[in-house]
PDB file of N, CA and C in Angstrom:
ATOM      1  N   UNK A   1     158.741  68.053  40.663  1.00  0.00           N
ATOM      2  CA  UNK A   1     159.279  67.280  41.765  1.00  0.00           C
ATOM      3  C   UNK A   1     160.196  66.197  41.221  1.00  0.00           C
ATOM      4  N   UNK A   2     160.810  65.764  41.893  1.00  0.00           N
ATOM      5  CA  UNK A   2     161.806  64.803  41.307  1.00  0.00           C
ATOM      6  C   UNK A   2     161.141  63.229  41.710  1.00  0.00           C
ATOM      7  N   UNK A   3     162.041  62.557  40.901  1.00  0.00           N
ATOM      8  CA  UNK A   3     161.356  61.339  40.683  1.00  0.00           C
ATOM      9  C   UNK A   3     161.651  60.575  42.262  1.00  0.00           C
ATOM     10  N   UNK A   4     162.288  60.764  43.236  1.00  0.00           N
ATOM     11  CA  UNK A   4     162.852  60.137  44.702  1.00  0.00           C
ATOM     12  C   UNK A   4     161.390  61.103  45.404  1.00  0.00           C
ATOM     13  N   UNK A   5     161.070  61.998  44.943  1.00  0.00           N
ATOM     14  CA  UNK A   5     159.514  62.154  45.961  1.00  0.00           C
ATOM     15  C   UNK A   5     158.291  61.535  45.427  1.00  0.00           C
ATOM     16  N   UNK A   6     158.252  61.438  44.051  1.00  0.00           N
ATOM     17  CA  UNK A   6     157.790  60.667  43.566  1.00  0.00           C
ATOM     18  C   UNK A   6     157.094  59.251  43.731  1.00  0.00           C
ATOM     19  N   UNK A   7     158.234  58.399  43.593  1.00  0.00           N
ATOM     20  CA  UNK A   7     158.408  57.330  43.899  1.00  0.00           C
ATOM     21  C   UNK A   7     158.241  57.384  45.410  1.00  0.00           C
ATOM     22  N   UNK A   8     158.856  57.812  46.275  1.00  0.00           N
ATOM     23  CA  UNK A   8     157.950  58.245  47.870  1.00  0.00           C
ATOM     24  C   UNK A   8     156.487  57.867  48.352  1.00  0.00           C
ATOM     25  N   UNK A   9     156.082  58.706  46.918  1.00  0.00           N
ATOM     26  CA  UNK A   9     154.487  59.219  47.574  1.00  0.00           C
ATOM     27  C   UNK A   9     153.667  57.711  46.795  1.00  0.00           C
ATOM     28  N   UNK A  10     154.532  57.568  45.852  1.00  0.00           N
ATOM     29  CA  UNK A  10     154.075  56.069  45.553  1.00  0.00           C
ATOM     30  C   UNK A  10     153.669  54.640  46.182  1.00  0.00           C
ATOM     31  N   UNK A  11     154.978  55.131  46.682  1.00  0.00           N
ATOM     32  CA  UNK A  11     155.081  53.729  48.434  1.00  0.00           C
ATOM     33  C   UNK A  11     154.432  53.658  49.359  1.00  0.00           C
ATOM     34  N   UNK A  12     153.641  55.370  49.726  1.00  0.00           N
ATOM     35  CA  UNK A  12     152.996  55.449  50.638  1.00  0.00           C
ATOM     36  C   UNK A  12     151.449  54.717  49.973  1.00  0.00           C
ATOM     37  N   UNK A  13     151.007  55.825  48.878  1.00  0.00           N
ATOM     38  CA  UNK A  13     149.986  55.247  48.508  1.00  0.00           C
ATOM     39  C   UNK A  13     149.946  53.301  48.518  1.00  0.00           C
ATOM     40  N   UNK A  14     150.604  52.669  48.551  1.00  0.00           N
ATOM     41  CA  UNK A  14     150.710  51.177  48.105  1.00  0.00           C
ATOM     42  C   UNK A  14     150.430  50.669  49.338  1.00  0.00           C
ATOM     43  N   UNK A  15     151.434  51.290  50.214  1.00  0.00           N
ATOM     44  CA  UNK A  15     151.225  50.473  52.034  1.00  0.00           C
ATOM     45  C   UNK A  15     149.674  51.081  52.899  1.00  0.00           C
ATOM     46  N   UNK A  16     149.544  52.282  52.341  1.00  0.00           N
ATOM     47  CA  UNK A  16     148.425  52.831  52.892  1.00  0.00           C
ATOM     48  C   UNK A  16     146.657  52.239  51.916  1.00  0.00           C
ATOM     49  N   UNK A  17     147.209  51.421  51.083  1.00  0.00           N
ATOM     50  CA  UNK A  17     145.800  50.636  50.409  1.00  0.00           C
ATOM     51  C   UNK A  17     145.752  49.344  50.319  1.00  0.00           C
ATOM     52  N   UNK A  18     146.915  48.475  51.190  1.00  0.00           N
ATOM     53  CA  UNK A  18     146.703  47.376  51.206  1.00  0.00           C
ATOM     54  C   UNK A  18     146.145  47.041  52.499  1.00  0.00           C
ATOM     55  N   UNK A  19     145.909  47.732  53.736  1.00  0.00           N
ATOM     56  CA  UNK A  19     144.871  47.597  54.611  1.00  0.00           C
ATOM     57  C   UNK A  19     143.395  46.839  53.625  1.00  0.00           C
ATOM     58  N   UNK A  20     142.590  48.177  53.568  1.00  0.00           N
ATOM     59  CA  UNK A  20     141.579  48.123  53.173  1.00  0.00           C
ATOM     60  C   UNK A  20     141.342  46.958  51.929  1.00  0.00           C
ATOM     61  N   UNK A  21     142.705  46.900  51.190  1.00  0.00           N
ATOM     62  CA  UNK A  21     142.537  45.547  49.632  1.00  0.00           C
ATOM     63  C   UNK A  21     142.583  44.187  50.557  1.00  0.00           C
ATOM     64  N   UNK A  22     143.387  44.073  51.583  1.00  0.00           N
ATOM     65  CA  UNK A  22     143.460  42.479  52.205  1.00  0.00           C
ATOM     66  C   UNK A  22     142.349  42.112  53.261  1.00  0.00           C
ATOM     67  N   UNK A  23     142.238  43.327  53.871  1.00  0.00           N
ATOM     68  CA  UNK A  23     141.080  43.362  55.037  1.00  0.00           C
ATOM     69  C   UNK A  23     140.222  44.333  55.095  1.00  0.00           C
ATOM     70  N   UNK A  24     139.092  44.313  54.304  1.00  0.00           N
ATOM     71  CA  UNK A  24     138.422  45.641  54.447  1.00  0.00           C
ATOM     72  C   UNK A  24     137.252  45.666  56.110  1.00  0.00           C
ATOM     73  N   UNK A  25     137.159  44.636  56.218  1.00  0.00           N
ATOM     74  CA  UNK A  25     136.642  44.536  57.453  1.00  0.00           C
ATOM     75  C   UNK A  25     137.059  44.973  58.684  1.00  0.00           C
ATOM     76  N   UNK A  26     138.187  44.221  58.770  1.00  0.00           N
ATOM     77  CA  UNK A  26     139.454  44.778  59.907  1.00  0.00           C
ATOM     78  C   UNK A  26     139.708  46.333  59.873  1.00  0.00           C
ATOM     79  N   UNK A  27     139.745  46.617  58.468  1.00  0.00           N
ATOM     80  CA  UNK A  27     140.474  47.952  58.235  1.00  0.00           C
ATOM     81  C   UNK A  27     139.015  49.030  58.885  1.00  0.00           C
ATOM     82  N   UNK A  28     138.116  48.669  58.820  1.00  0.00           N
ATOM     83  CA  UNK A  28     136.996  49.695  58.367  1.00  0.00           C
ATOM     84  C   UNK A  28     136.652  49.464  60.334  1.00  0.00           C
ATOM     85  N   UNK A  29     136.884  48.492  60.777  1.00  0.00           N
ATOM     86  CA  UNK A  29     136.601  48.883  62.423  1.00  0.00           C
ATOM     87  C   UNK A  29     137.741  49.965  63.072  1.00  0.00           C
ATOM     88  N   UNK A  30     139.071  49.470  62.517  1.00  0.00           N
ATOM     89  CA  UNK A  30     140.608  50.171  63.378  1.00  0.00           C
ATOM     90  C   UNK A  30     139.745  51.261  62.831  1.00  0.00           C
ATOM     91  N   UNK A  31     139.487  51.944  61.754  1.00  0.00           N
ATOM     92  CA  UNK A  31     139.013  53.484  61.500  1.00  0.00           C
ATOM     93  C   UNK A  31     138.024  53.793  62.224  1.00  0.00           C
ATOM     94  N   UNK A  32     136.985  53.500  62.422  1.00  0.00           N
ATOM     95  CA  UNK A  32     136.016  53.264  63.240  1.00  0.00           C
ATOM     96  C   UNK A  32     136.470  53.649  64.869  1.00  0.00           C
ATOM     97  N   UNK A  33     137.541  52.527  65.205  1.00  0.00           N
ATOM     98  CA  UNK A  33     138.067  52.882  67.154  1.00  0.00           C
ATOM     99  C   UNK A  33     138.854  53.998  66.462  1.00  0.00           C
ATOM    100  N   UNK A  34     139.667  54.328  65.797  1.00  0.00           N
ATOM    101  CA  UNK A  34     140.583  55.543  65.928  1.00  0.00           C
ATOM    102  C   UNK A  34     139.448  56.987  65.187  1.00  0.00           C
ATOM    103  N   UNK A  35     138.547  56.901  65.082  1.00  0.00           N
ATOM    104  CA  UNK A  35     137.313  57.904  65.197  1.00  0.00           C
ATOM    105  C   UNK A  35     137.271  58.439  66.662  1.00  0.00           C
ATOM    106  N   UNK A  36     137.102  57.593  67.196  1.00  0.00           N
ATOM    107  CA  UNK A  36     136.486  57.626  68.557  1.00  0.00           C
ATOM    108  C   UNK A  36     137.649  58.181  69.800  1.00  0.00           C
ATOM    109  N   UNK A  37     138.980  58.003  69.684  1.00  0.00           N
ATOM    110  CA  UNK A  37     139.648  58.468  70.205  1.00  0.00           C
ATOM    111  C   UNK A  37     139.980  60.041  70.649  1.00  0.00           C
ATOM    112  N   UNK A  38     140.454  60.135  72.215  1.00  0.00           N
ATOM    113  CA  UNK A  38     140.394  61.554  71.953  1.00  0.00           C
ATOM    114  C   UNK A  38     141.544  62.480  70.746  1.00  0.00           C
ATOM    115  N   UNK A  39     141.451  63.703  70.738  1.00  0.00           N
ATOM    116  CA  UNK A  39     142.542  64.286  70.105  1.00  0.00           C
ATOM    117  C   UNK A  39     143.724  64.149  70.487  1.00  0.00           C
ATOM    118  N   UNK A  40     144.430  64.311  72.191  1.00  0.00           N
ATOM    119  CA  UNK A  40     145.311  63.993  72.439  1.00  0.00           C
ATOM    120  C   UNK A  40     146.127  62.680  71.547  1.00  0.00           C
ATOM    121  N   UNK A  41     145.215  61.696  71.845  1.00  0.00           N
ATOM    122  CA  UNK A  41     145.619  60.788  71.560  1.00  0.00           C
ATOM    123  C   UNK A  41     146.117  60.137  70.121  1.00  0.00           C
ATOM    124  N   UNK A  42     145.071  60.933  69.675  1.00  0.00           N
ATOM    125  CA  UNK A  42     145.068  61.172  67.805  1.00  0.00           C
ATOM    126  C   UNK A  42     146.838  62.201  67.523  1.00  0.00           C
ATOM    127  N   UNK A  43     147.342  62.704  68.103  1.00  0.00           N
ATOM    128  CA  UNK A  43     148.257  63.648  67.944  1.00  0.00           C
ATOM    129  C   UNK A  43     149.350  62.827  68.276  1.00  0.00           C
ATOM    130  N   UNK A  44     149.310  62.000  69.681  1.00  0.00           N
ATOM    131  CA  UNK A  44     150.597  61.187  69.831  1.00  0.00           C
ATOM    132  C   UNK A  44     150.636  60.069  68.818  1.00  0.00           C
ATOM    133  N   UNK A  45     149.891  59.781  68.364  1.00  0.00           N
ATOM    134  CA  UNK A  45     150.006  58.645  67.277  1.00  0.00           C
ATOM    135  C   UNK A  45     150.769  59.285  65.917  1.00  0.00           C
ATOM    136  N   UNK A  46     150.372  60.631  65.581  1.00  0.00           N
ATOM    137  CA  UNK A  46     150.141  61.694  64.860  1.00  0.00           C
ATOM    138  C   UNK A  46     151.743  61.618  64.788  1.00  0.00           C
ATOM    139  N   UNK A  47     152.223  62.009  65.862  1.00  0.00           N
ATOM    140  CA  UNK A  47     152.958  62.372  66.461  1.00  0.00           C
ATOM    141  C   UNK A  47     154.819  60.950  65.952  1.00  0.00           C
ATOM    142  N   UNK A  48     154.251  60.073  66.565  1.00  0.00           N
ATOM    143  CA  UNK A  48     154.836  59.034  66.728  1.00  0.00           C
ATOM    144  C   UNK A  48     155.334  58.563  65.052  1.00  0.00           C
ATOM    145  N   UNK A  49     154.215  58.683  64.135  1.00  0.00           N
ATOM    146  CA  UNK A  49     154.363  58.541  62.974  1.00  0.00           C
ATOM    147  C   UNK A  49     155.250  59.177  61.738  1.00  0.00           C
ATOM    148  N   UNK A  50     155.311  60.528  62.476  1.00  0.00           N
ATOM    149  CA  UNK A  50     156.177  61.445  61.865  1.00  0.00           C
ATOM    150  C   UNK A  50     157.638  61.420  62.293  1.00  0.00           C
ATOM    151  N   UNK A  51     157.974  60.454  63.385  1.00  0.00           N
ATOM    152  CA  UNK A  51     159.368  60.683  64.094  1.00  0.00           C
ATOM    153  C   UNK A  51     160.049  59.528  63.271  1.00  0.00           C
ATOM    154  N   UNK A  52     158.835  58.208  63.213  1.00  0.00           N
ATOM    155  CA  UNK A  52     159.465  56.910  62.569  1.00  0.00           C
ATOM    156  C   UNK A  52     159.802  57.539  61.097  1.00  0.00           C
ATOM    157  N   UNK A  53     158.893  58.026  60.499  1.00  0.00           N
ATOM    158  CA  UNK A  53     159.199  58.543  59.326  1.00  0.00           C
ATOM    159  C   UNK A  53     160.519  59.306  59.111  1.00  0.00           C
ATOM    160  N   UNK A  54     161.005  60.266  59.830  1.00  0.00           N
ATOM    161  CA  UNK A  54     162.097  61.046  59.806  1.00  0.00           C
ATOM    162  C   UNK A  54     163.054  60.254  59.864  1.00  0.00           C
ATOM    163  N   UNK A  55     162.912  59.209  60.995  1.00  0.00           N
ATOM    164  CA  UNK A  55     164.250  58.375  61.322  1.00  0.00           C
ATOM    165  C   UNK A  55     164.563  57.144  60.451  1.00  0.00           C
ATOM    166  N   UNK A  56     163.452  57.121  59.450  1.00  0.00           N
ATOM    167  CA  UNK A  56     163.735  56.087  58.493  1.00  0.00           C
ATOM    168  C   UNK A  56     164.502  56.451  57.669  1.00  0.00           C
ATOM    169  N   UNK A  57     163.638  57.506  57.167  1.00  0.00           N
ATOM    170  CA  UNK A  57     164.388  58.720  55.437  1.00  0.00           C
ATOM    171  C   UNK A  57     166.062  58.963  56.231  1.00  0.00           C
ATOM    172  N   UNK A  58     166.345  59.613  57.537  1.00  0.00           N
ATOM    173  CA  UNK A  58     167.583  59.435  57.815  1.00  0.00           C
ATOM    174  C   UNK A  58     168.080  58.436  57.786  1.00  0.00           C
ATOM    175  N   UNK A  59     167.963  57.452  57.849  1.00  0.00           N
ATOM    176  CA  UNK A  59     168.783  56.335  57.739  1.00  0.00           C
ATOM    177  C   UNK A  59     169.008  55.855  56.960  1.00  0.00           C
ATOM    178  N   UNK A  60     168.034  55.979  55.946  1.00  0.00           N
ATOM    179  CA  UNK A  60     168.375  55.138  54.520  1.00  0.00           C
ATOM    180  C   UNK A  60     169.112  56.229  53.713  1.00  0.00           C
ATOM    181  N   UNK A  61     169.290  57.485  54.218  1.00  0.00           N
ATOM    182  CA  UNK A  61     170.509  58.609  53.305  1.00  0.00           C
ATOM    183  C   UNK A  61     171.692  58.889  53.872  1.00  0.00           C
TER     184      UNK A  61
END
């Protein structure tokens, strides 16, 4: 893989573990309510996350 997916999956890992490193409390309830949610709902979020994502990587190329 090249070093631009790389470095990618890097960024994610970093933003996706500073929840739990600054607030593990906070972090460990939001997981907790988004357990509990239905699937629908789990999918539009799902959903929503993957569009910001696309429209970011487009924009910054």
């Amino acid at each position: 893989m090249s070093n631009a997916v790389w470095l990618a999956i890097g960024g994610v890992l970093i933003v996706e573990g500073l929840g739990p490193l600054i607030a593990p409390n906070g972090w460990r309830n939001m997981v907790a309510q988004l357990s509990e949610q239905p699937d629908n709902t789990l999918r539009r979020i799902g959903g929503c996350l993957v569009v910001a994502g696309v429209v970011i990587c487009s924009v910054m190329l």
